[in-house]
PDB file of N, CA and C in Angstrom:
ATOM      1  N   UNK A   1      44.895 167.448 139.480  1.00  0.00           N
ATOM      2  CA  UNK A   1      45.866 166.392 139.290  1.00  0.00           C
ATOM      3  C   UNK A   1      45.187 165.036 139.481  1.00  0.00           C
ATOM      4  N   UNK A   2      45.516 164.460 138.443  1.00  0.00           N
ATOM      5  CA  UNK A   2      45.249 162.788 138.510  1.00  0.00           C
ATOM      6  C   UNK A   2      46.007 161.886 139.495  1.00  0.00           C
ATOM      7  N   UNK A   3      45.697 161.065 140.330  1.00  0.00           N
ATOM      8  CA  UNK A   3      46.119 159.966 141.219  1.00  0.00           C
ATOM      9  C   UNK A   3      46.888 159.170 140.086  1.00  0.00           C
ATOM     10  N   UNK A   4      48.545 159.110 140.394  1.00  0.00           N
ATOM     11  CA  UNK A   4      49.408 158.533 139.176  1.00  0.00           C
ATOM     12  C   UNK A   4      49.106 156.989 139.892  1.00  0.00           C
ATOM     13  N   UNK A   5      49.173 156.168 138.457  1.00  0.00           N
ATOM     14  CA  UNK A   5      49.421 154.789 138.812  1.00  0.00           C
ATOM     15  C   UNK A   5      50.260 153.990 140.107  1.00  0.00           C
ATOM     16  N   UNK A   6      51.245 154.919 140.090  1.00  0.00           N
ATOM     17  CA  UNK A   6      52.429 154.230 140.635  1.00  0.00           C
ATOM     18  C   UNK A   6      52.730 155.470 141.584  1.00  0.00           C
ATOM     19  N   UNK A   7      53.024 155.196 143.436  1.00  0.00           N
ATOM     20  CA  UNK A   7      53.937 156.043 144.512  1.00  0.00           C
ATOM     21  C   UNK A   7      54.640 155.586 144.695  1.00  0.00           C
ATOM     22  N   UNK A   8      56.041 156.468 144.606  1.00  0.00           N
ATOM     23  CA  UNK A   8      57.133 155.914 144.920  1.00  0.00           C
ATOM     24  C   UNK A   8      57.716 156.568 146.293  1.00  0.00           C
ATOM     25  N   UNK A   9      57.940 155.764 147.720  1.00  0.00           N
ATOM     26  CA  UNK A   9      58.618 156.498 148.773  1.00  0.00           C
ATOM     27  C   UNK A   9      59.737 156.479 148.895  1.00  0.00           C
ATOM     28  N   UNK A  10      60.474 157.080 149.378  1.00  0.00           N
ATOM     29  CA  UNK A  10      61.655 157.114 149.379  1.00  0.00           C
ATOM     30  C   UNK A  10      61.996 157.509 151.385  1.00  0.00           C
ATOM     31  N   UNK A  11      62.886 157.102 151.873  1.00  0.00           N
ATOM     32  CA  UNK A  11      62.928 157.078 153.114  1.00  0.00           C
ATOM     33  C   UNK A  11      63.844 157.600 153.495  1.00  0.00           C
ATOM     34  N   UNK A  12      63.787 159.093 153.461  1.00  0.00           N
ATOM     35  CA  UNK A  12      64.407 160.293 153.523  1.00  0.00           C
ATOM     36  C   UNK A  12      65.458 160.239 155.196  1.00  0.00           C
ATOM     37  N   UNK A  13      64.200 159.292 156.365  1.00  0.00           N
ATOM     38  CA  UNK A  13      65.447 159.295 157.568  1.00  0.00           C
ATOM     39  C   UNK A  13      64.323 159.996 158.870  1.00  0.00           C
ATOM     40  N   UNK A  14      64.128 161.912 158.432  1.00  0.00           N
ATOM     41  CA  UNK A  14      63.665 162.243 159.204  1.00  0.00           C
ATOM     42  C   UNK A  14      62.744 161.842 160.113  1.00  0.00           C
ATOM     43  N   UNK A  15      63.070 162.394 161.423  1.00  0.00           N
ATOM     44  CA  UNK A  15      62.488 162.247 162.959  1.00  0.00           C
ATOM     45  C   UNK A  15      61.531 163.167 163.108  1.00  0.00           C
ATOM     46  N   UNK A  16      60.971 163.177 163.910  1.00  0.00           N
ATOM     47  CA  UNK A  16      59.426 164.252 164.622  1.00  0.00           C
ATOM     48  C   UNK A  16      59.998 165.403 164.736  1.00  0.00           C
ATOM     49  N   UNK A  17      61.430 165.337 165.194  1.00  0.00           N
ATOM     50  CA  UNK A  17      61.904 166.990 165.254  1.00  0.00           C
ATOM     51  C   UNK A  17      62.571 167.332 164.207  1.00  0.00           C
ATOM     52  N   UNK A  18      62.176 166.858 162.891  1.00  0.00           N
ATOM     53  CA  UNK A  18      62.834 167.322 161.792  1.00  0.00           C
ATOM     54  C   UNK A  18      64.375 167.062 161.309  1.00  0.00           C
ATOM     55  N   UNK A  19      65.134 165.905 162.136  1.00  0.00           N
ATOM     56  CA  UNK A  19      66.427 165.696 161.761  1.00  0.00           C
ATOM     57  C   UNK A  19      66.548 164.276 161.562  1.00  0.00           C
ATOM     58  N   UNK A  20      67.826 164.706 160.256  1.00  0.00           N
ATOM     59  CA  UNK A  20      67.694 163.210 159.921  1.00  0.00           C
ATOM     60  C   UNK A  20      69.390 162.464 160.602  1.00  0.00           C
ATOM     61  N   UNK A  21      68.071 161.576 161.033  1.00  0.00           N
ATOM     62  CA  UNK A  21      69.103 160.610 161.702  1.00  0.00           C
ATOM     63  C   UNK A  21      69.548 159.583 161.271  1.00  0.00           C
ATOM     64  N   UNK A  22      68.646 159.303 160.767  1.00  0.00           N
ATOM     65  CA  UNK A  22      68.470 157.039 160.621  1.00  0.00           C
ATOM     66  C   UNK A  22      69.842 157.129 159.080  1.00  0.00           C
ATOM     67  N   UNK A  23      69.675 155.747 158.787  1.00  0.00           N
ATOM     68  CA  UNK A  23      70.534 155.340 157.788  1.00  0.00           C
ATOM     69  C   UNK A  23      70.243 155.107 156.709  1.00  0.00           C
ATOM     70  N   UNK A  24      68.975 155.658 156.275  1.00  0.00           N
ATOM     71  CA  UNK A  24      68.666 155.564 154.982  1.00  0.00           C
ATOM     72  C   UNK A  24      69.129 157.213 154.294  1.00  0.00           C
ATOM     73  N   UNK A  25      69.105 158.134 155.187  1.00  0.00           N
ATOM     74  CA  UNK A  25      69.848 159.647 154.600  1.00  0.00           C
ATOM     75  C   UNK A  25      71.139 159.874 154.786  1.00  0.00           C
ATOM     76  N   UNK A  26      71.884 158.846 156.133  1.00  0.00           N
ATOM     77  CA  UNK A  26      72.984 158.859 155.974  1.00  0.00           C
ATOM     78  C   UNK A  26      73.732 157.781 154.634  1.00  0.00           C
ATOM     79  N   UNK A  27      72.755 157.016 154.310  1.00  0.00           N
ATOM     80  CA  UNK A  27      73.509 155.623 153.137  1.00  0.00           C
ATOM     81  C   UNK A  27      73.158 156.920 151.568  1.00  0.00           C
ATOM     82  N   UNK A  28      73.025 157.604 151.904  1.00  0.00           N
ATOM     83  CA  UNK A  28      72.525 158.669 150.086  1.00  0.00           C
ATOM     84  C   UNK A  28      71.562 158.946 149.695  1.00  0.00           C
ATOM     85  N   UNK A  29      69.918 158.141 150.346  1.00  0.00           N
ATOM     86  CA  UNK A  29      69.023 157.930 149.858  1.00  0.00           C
ATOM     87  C   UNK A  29      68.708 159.570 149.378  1.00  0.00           C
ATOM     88  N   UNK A  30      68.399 160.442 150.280  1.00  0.00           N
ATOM     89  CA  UNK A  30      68.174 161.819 149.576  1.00  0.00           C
ATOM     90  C   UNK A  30      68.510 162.531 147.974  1.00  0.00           C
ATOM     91  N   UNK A  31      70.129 161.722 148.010  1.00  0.00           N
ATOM     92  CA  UNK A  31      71.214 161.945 146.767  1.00  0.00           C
ATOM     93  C   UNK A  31      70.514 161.480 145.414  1.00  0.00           C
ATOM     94  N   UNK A  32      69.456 160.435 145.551  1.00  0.00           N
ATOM     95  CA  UNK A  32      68.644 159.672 144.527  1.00  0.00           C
ATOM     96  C   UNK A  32      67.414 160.077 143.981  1.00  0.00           C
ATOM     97  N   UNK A  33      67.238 160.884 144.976  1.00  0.00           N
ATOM     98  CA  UNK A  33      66.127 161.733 144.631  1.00  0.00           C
ATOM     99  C   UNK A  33      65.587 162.235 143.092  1.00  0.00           C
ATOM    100  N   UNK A  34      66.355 163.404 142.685  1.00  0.00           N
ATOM    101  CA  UNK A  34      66.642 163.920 141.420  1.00  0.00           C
ATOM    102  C   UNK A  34      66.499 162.992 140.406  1.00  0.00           C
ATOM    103  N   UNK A  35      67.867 161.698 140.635  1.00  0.00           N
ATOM    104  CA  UNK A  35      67.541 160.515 139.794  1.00  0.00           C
ATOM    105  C   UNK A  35      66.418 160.115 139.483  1.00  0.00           C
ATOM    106  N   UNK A  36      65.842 159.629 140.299  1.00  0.00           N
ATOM    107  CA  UNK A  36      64.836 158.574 140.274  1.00  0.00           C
ATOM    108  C   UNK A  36      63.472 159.692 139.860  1.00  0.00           C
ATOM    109  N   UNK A  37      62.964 160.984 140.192  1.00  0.00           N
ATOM    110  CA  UNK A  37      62.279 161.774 139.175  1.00  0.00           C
ATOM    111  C   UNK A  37      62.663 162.095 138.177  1.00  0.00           C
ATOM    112  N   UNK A  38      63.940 162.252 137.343  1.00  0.00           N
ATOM    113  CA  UNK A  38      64.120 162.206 136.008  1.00  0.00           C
ATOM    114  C   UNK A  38      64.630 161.041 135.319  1.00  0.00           C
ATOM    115  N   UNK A  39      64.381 159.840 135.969  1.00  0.00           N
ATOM    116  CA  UNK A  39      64.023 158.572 134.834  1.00  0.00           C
ATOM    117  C   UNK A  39      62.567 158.385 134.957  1.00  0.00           C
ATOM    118  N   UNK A  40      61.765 158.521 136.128  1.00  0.00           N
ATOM    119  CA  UNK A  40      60.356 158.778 136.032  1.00  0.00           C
ATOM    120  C   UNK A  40      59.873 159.241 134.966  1.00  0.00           C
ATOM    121  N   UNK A  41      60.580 160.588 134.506  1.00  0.00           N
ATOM    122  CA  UNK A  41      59.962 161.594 133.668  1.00  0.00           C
ATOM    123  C   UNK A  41      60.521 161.037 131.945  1.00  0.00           C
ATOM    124  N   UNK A  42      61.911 160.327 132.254  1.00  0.00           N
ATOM    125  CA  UNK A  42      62.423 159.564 130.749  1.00  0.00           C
ATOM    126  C   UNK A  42      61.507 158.825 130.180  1.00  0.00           C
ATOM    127  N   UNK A  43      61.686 157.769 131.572  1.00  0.00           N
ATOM    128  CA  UNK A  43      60.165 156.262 131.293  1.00  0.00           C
ATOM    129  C   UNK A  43      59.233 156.804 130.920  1.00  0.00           C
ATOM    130  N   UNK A  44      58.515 157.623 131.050  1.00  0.00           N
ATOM    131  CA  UNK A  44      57.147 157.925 131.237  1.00  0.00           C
ATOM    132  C   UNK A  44      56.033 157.619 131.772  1.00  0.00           C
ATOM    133  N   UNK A  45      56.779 157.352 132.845  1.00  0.00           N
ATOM    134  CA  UNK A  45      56.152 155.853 134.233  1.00  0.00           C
ATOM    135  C   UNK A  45      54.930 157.412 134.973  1.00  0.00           C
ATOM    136  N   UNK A  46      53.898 156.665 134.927  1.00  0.00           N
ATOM    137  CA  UNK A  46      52.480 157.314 135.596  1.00  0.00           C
ATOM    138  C   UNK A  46      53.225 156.993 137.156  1.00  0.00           C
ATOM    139  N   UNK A  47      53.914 157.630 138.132  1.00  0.00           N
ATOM    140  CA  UNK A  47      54.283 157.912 139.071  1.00  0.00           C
ATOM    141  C   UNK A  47      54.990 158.742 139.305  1.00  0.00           C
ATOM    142  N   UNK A  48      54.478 158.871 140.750  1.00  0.00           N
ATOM    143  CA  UNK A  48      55.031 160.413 141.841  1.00  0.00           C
ATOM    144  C   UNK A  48      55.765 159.570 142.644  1.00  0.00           C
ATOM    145  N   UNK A  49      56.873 160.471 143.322  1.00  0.00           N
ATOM    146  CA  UNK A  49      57.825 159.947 144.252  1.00  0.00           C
ATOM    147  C   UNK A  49      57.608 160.829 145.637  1.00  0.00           C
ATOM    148  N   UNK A  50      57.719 160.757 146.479  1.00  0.00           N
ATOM    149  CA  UNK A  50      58.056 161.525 148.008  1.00  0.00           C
ATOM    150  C   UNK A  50      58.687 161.027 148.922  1.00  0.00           C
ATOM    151  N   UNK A  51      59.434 161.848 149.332  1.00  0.00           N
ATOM    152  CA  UNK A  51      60.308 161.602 150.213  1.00  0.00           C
ATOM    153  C   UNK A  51      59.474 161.219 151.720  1.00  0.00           C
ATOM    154  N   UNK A  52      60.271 160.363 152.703  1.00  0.00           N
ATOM    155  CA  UNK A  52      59.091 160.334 153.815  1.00  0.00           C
ATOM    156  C   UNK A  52      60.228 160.395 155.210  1.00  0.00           C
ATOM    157  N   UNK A  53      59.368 160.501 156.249  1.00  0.00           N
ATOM    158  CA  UNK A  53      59.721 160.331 157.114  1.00  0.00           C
ATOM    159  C   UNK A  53      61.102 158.943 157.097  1.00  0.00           C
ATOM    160  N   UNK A  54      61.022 158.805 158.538  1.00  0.00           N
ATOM    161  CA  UNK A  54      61.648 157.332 159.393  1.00  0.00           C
ATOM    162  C   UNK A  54      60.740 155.725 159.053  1.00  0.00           C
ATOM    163  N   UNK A  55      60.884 154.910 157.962  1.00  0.00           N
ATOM    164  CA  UNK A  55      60.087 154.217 158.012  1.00  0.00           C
ATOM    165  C   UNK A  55      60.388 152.917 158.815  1.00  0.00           C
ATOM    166  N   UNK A  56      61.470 153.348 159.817  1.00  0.00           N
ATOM    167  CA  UNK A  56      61.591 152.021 160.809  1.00  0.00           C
ATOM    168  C   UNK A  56      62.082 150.872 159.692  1.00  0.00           C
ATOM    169  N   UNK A  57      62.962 150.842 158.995  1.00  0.00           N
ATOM    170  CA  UNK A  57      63.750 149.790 158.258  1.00  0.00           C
ATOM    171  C   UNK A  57      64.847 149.858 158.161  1.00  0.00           C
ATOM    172  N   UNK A  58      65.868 150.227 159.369  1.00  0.00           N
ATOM    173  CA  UNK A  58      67.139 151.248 159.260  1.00  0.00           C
ATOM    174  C   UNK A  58      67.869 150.215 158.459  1.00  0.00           C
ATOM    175  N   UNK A  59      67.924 148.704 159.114  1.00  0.00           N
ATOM    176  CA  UNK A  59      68.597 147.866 158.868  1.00  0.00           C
ATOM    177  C   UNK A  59      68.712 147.193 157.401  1.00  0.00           C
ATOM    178  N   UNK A  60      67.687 147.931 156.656  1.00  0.00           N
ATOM    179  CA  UNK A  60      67.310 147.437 154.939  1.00  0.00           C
ATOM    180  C   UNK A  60      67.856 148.715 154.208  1.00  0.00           C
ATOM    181  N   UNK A  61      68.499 149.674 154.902  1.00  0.00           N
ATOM    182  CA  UNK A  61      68.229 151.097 154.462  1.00  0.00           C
ATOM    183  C   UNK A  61      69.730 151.312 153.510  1.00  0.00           C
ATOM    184  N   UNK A  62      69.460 151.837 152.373  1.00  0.00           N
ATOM    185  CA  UNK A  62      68.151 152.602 152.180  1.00  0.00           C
ATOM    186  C   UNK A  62      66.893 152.100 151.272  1.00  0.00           C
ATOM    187  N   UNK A  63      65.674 152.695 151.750  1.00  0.00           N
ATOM    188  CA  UNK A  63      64.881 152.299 151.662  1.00  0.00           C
ATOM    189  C   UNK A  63      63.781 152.680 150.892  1.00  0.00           C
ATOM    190  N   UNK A  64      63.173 151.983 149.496  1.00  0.00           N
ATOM    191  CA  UNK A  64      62.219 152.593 148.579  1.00  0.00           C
ATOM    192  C   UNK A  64      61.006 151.524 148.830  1.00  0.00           C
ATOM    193  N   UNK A  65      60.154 152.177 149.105  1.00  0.00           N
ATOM    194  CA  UNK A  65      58.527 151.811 148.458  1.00  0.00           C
ATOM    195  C   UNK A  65      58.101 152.070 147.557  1.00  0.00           C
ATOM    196  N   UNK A  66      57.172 151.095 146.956  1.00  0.00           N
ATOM    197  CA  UNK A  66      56.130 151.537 145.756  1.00  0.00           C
ATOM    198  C   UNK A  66      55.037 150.794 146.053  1.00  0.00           C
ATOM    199  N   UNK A  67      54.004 151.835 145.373  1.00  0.00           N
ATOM    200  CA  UNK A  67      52.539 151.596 145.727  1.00  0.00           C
ATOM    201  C   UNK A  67      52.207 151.569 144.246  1.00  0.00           C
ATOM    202  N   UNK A  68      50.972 150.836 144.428  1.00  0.00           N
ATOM    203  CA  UNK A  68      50.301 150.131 144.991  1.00  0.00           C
ATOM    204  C   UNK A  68      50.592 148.974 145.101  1.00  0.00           C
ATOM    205  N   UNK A  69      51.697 148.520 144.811  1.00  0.00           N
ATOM    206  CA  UNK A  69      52.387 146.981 145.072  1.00  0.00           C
ATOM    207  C   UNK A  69      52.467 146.069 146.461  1.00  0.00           C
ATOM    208  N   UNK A  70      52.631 147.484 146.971  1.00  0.00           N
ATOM    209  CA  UNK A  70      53.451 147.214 148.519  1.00  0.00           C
ATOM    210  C   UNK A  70      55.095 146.701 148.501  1.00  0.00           C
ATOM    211  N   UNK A  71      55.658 146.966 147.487  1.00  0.00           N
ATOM    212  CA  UNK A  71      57.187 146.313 147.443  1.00  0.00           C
ATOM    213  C   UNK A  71      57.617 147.329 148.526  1.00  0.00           C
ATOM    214  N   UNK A  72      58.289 146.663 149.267  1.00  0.00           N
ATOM    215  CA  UNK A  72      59.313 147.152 150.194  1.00  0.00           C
ATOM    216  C   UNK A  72      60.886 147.022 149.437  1.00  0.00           C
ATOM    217  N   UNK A  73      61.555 147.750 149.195  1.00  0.00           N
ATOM    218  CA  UNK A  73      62.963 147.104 148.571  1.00  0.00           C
ATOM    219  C   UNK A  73      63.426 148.064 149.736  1.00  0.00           C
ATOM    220  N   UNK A  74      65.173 147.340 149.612  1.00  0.00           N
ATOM    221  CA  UNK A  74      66.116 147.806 150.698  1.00  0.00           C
ATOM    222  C   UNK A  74      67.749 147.821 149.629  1.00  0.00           C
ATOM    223  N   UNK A  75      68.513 148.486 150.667  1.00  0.00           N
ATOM    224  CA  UNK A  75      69.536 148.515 150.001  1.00  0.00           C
ATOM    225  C   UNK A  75      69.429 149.202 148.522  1.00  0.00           C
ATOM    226  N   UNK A  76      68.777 149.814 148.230  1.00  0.00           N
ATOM    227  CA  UNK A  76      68.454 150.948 147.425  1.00  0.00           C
ATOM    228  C   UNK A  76      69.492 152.122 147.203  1.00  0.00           C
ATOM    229  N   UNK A  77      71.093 151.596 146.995  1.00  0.00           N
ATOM    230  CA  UNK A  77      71.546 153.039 147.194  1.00  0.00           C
ATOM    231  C   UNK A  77      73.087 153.645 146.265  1.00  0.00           C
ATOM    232  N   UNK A  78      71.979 152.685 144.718  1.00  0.00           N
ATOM    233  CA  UNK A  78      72.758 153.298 143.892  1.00  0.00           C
ATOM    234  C   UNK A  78      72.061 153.394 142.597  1.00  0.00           C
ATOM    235  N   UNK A  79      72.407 154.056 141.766  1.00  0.00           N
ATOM    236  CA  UNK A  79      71.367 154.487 140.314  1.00  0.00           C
ATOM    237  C   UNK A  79      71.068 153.404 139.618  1.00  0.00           C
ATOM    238  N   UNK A  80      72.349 152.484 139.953  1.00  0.00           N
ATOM    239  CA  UNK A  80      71.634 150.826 139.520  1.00  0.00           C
ATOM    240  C   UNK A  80      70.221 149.996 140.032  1.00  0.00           C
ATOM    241  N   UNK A  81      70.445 150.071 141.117  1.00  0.00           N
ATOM    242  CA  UNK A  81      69.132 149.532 141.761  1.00  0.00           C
ATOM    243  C   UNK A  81      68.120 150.083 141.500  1.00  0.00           C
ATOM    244  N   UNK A  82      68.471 151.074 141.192  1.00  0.00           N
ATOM    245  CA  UNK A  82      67.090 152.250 141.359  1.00  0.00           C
ATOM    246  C   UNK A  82      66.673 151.814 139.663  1.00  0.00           C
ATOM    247  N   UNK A  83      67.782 151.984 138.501  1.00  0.00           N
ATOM    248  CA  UNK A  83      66.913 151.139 138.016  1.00  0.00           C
ATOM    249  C   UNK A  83      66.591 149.964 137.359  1.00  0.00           C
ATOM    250  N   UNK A  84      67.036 148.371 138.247  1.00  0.00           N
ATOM    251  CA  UNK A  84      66.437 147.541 138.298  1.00  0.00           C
ATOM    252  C   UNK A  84      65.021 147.678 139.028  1.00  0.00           C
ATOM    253  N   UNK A  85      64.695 148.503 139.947  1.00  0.00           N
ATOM    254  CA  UNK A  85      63.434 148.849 140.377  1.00  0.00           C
ATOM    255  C   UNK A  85      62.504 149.317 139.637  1.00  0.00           C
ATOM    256  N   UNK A  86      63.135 150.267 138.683  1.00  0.00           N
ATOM    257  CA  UNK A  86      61.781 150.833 137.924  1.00  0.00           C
ATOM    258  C   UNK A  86      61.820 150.068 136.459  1.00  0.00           C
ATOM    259  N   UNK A  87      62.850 149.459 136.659  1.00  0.00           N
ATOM    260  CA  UNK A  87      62.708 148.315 134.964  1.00  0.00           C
ATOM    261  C   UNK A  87      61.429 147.227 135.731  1.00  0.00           C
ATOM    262  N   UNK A  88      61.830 147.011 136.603  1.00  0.00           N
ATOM    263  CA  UNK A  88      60.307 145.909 137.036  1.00  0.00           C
ATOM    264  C   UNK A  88      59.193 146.406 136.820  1.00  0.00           C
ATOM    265  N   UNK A  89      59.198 148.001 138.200  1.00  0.00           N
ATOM    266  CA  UNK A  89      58.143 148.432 137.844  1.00  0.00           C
ATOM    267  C   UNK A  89      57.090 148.778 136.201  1.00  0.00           C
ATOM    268  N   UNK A  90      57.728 148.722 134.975  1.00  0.00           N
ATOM    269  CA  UNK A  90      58.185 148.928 133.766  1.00  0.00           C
ATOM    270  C   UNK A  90      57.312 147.344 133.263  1.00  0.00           C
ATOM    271  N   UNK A  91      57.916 146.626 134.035  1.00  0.00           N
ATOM    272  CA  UNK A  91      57.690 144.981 133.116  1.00  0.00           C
ATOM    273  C   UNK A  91      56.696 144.046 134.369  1.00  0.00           C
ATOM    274  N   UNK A  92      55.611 144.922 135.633  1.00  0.00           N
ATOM    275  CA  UNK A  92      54.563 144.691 136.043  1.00  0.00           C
ATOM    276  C   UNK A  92      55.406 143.670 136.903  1.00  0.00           C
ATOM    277  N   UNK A  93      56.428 143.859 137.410  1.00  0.00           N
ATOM    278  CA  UNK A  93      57.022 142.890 138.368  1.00  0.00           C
ATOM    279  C   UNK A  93      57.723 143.306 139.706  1.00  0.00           C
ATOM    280  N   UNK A  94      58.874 142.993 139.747  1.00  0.00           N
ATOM    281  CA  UNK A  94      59.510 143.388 140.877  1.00  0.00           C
ATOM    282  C   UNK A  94      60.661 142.956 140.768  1.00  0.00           C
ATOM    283  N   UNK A  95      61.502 143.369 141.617  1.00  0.00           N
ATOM    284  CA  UNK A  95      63.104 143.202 141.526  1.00  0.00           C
ATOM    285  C   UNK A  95      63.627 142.764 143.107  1.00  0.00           C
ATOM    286  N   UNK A  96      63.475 141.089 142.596  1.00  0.00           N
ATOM    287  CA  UNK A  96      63.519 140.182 143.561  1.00  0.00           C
ATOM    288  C   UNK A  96      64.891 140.381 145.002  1.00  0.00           C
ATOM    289  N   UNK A  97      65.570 140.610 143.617  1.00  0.00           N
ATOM    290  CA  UNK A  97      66.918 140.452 144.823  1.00  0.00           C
ATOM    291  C   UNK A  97      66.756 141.854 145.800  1.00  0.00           C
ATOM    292  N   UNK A  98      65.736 142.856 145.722  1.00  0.00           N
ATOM    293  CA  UNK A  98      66.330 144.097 147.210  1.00  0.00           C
ATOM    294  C   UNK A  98      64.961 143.727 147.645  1.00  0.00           C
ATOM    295  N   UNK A  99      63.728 143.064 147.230  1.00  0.00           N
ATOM    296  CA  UNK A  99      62.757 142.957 147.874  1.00  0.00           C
ATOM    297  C   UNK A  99      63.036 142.741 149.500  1.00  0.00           C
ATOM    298  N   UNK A 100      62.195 143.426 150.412  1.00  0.00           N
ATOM    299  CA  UNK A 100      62.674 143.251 151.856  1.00  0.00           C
ATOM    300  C   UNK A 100      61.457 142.334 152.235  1.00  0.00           C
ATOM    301  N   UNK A 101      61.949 140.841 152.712  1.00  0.00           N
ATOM    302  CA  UNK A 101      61.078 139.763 153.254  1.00  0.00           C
ATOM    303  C   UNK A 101      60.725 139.903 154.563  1.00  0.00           C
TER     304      UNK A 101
END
Protein backbone atom coordinates (compact mmCIF):
# COMPACT_ATOMS: atom_id res chain seq x y z
CA UNK A 1 0.00 0.00 0.00
CA UNK A 2 0.91 3.49 -0.99
CA UNK A 3 1.06 6.39 1.76
CA UNK A 4 -2.37 8.27 0.46
CA UNK A 5 -1.96 11.99 0.01
CA UNK A 6 -4.38 12.95 2.43
CA UNK A 7 -5.22 11.35 6.59
CA UNK A 8 -8.20 11.92 7.69
CA UNK A 9 -8.85 11.53 11.79
CA UNK A 10 -11.73 11.34 13.07
CA UNK A 11 -12.13 11.54 16.99
CA UNK A 12 -13.90 8.56 17.81
CA UNK A 13 -13.87 9.68 21.95
CA UNK A 14 -12.19 6.50 23.23
CA UNK A 15 -10.22 6.32 26.63
CA UNK A 16 -7.16 3.90 27.63
CA UNK A 17 -9.79 1.53 28.87
CA UNK A 18 -11.50 1.35 25.71
CA UNK A 19 -14.76 3.46 26.43
CA UNK A 20 -16.05 6.10 24.85
CA UNK A 21 -16.66 8.87 26.83
CA UNK A 22 -15.80 12.32 25.53
CA UNK A 23 -18.19 14.30 23.18
CA UNK A 24 -17.04 13.83 20.04
CA UNK A 25 -18.83 9.95 20.04
CA UNK A 26 -21.44 11.16 22.05
CA UNK A 27 -22.14 14.45 19.31
CA UNK A 28 -22.28 11.31 16.20
CA UNK A 29 -18.85 11.55 15.19
CA UNK A 30 -18.62 7.59 14.83
CA UNK A 31 -22.20 7.89 12.77
CA UNK A 32 -19.91 9.80 9.95
CA UNK A 33 -17.74 7.41 9.56
CA UNK A 34 -19.25 5.33 6.60
CA UNK A 35 -20.01 8.83 5.12
CA UNK A 36 -17.03 10.37 4.94
CA UNK A 37 -15.24 6.85 3.39
CA UNK A 38 -17.78 6.69 0.72
CA UNK A 39 -17.45 10.28 -0.55
CA UNK A 40 -13.68 9.57 -0.18
CA UNK A 41 -14.21 6.73 -2.50
CA UNK A 42 -16.95 9.09 -4.85
CA UNK A 43 -14.20 12.05 -4.91
CA UNK A 44 -11.53 9.98 -5.59
CA UNK A 45 -9.62 11.88 -2.94
CA UNK A 46 -5.97 9.92 -2.39
CA UNK A 47 -7.02 9.57 1.42
CA UNK A 48 -7.47 7.18 4.35
CA UNK A 49 -9.56 8.02 7.30
CA UNK A 50 -9.17 6.48 11.06
CA UNK A 51 -10.86 6.71 13.71
CA UNK A 52 -8.71 7.78 16.92
CA UNK A 53 -8.58 7.86 20.27
CA UNK A 54 -9.53 11.09 22.84
CA UNK A 55 -7.90 13.96 21.06
CA UNK A 56 -8.43 16.33 24.06
CA UNK A 57 -10.78 18.85 21.99
CA UNK A 58 -14.03 17.87 23.76
CA UNK A 59 -15.06 21.43 23.60
CA UNK A 60 -14.64 21.69 19.48
CA UNK A 61 -16.13 18.19 19.32
CA UNK A 62 -16.77 16.70 17.11
CA UNK A 63 -13.68 16.55 15.88
CA UNK A 64 -11.84 15.90 12.29
CA UNK A 65 -8.20 16.16 11.34
CA UNK A 66 -6.45 16.11 8.17
CA UNK A 67 -2.99 15.55 7.35
CA UNK A 68 -0.80 16.70 6.10
CA UNK A 69 -2.36 20.11 6.55
CA UNK A 70 -2.66 20.01 10.15
CA UNK A 71 -6.38 21.42 9.90
CA UNK A 72 -7.93 20.88 13.08
CA UNK A 73 -11.81 21.44 12.30
CA UNK A 74 -14.48 21.17 15.09
CA UNK A 75 -18.03 20.95 15.19
CA UNK A 76 -17.89 18.40 12.50
CA UNK A 77 -21.21 16.76 13.02
CA UNK A 78 -23.15 16.68 10.07
CA UNK A 79 -22.77 15.33 6.31
CA UNK A 80 -22.70 18.99 5.49
CA UNK A 81 -19.61 19.92 7.09
CA UNK A 82 -18.10 16.94 6.32
CA UNK A 83 -18.52 18.03 2.99
CA UNK A 84 -17.51 21.53 3.06
CA UNK A 85 -14.33 19.81 4.46
CA UNK A 86 -13.55 17.62 1.76
CA UNK A 87 -14.76 20.26 -0.99
CA UNK A 88 -11.65 22.30 0.44
CA UNK A 89 -9.73 19.50 0.81
CA UNK A 90 -10.74 19.03 -3.14
CA UNK A 91 -9.87 22.87 -3.99
CA UNK A 92 -6.16 22.71 -1.83
CA UNK A 93 -7.77 24.83 0.93
CA UNK A 94 -9.68 24.67 3.94
CA UNK A 95 -12.98 25.35 5.36
CA UNK A 96 -12.52 28.39 7.35
CA UNK A 97 -15.56 28.59 9.34
CA UNK A 98 -14.96 24.89 11.64
CA UNK A 99 -11.20 25.52 11.46
CA UNK A 100 -10.28 25.20 15.34
CA UNK A 101 -7.95 28.43 16.25
Amino acid sequence: MEKPKYHIFVCASFRADGDPKGACHKKGSVALLPYIENEILDRGLDAQITSTGCLKACDHGPVMVVQPQGHWYGKVASEGVVDEILDAIEDNGSAESYLIQ
